[in-house]
N, C-alpha and C. Protein backbone atom coordinates (compact mmCIF):
# COMPACT_ATOMS: atom_id res chain seq x y z
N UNK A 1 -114.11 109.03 141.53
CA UNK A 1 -114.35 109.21 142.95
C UNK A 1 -115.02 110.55 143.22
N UNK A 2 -114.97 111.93 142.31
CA UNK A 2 -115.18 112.97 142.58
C UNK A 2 -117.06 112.82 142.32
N UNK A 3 -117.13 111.98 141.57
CA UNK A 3 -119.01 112.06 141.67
C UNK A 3 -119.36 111.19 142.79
N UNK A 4 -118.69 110.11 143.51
CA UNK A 4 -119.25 109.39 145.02
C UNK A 4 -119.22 110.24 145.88
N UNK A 5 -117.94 111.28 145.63
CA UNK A 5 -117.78 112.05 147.11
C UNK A 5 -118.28 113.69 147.40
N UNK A 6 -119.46 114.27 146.12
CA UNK A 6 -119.67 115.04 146.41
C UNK A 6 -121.01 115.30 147.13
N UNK A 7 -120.78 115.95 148.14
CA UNK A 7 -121.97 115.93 148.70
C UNK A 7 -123.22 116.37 148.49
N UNK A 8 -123.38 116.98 147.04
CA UNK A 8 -124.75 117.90 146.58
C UNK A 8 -125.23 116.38 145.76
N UNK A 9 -124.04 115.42 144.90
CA UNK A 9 -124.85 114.96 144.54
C UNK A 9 -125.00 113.61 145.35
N UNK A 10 -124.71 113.81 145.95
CA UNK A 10 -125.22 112.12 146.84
C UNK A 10 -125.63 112.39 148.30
N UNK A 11 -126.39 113.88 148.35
CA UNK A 11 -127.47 113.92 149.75
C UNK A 11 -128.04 112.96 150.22
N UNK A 12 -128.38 112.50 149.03
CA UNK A 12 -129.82 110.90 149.36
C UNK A 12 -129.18 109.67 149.22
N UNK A 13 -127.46 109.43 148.80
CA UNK A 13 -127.01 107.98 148.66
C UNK A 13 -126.35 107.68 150.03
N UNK A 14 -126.25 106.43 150.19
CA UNK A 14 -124.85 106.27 151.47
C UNK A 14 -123.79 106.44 150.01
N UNK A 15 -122.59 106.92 151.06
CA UNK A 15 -121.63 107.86 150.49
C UNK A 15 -120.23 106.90 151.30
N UNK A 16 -119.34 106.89 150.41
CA UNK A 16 -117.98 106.33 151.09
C UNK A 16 -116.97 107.35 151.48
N UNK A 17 -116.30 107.07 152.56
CA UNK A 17 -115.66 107.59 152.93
C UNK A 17 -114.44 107.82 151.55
N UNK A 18 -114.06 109.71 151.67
CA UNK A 18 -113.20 109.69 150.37
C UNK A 18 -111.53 109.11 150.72
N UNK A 19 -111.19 108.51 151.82
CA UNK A 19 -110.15 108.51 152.01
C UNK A 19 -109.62 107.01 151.03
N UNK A 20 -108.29 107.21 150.17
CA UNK A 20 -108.25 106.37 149.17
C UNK A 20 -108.16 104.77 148.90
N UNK A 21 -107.03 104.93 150.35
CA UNK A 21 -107.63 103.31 150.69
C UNK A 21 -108.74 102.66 151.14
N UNK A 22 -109.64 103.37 152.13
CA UNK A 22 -110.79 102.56 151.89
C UNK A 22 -111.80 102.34 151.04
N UNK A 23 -111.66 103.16 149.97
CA UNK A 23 -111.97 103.06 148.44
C UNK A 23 -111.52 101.99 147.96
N UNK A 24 -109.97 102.13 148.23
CA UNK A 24 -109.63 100.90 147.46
C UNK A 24 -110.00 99.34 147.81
N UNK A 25 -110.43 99.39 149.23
CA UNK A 25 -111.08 98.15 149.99
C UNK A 25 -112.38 97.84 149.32
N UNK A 26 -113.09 98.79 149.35
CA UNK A 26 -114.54 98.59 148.95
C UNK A 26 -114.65 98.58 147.36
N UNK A 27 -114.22 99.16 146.76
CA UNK A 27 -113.64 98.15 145.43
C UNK A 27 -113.70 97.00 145.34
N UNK A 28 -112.26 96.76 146.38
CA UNK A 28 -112.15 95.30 146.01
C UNK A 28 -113.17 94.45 146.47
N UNK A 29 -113.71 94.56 147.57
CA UNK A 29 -114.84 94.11 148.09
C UNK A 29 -116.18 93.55 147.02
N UNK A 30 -116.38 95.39 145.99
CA UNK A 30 -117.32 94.89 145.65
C UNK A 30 -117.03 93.78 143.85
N UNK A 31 -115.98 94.14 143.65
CA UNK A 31 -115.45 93.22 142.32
C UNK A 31 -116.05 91.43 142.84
N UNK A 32 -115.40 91.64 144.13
CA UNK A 32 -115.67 89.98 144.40
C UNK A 32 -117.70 89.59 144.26
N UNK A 33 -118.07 90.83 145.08
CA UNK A 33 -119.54 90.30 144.92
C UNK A 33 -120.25 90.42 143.52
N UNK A 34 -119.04 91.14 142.26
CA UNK A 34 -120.05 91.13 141.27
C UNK A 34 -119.54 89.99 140.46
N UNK A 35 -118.22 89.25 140.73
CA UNK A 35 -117.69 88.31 140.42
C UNK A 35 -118.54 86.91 140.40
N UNK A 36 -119.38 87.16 141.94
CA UNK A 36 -120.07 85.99 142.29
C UNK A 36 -122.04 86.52 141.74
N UNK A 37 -121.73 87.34 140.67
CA UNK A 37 -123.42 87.92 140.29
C UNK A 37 -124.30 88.63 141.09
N UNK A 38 -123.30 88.74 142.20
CA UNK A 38 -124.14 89.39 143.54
C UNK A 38 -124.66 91.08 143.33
N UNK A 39 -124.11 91.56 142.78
CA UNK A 39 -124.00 93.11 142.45
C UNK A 39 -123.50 93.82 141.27
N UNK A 40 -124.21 94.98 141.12
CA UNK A 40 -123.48 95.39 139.56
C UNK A 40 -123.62 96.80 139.89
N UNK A 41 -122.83 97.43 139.64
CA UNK A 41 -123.47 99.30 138.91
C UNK A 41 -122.81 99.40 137.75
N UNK A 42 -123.94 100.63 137.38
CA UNK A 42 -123.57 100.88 136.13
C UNK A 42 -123.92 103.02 136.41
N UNK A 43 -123.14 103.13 135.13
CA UNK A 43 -123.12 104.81 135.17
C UNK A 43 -123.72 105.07 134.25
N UNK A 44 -124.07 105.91 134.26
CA UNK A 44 -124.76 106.67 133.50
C UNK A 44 -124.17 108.52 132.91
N UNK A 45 -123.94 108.51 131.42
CA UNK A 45 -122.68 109.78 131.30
C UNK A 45 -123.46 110.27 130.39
N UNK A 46 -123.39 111.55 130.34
CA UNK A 46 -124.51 112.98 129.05
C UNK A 46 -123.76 112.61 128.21
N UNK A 47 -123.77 113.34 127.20
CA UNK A 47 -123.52 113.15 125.68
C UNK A 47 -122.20 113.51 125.44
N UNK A 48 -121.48 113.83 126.59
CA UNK A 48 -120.00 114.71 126.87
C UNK A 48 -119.01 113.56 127.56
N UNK A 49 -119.24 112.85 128.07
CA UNK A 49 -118.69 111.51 129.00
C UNK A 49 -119.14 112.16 129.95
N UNK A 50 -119.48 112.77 130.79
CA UNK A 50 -119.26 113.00 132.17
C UNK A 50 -120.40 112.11 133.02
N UNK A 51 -120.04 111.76 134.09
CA UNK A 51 -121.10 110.58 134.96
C UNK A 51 -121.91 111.41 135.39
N UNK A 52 -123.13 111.12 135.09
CA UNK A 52 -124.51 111.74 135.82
C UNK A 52 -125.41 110.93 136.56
N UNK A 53 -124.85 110.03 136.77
CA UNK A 53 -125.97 109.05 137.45
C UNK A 53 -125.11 107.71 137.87
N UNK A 54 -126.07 106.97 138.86
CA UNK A 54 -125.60 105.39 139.07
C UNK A 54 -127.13 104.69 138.62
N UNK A 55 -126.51 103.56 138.54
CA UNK A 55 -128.11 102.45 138.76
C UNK A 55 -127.31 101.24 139.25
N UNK A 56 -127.77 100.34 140.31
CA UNK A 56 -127.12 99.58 141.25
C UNK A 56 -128.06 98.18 141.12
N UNK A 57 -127.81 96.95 140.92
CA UNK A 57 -128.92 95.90 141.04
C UNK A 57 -127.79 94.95 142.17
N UNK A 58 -128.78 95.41 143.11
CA UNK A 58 -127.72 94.13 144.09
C UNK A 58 -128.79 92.79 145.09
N UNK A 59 -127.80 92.24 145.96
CA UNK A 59 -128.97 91.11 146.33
C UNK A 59 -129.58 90.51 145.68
N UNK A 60 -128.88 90.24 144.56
CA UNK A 60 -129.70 89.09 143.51
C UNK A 60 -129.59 88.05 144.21
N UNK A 61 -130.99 87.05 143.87
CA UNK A 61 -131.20 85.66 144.11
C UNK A 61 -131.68 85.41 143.13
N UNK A 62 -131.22 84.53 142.51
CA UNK A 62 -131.77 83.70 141.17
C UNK A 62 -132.36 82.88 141.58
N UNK A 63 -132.32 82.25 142.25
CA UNK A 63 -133.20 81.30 142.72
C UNK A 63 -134.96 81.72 142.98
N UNK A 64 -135.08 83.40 143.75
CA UNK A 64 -136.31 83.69 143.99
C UNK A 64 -136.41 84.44 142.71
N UNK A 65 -135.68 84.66 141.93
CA UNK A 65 -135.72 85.33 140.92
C UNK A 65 -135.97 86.87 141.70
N UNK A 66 -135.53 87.33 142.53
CA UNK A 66 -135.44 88.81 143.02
C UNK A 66 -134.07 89.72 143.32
N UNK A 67 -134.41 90.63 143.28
CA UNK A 67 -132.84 91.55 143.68
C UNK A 67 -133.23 93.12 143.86
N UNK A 68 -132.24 93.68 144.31
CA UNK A 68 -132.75 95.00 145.27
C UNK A 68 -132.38 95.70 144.18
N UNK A 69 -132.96 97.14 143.69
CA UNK A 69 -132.51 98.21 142.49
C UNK A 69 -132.56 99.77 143.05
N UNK A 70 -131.62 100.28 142.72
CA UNK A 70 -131.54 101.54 143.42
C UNK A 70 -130.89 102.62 141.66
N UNK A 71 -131.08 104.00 141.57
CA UNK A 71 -130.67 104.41 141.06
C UNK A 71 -130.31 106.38 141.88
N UNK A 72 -129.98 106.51 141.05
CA UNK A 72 -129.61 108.12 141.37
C UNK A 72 -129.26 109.00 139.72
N UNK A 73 -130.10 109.72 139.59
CA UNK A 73 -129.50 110.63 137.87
C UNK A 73 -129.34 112.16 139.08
N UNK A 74 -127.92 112.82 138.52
CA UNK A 74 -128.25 114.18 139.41
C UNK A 74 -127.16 115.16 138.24
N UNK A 75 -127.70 116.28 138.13
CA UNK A 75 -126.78 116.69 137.48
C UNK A 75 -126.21 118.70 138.10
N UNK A 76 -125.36 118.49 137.97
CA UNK A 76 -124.92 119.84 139.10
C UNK A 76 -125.43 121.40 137.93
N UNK A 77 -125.94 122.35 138.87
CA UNK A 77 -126.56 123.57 137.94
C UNK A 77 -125.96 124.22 136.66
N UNK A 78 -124.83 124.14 137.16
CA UNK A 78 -123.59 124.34 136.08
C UNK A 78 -123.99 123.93 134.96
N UNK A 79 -124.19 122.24 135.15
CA UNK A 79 -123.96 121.47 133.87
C UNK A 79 -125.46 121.33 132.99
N UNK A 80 -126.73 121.58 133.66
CA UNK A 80 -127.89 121.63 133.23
C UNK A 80 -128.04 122.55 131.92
């Protein structure tokens, strides 16, 4: 949660509210849409584990064969 909710690195993402239950809503929320192929993320971690990034494929239609792609790599000065 500490890489969704900081604000240096997600200037440019929509950002969730950090409060824990509605985390825990939108979770569950999104399990169901990736349940149904609708959505996926994936992380992206340096050579240390730590998360440096998202990449998001959502709004899939198989049918048009299309879907929406978003990413974000950010890494804080510290860690550069």
């Amino acid at each position: 949660m500490n890489f969704r909710s900081d604000p240096k690195r997600t200037q440019y993402m929509i950002t969730l509210d950090s409060n824990i239950e509605k985390q825990k809503e939108w979770i569950k929320e999104y399990k169901i849409r990736e349940a149904k192929g609708e959505d996926y993320y994936f992380v992206f971690h340096d050579n240390h584990g730590n998360p440096i990034g998202l990449y998001r494929i959502s709004h899939i239609d198989y049918i048009k064969k299309q879907a929406k792609v978003s990413s974000l790599i950010t890494i804080k000065n510290d860690e550069a």
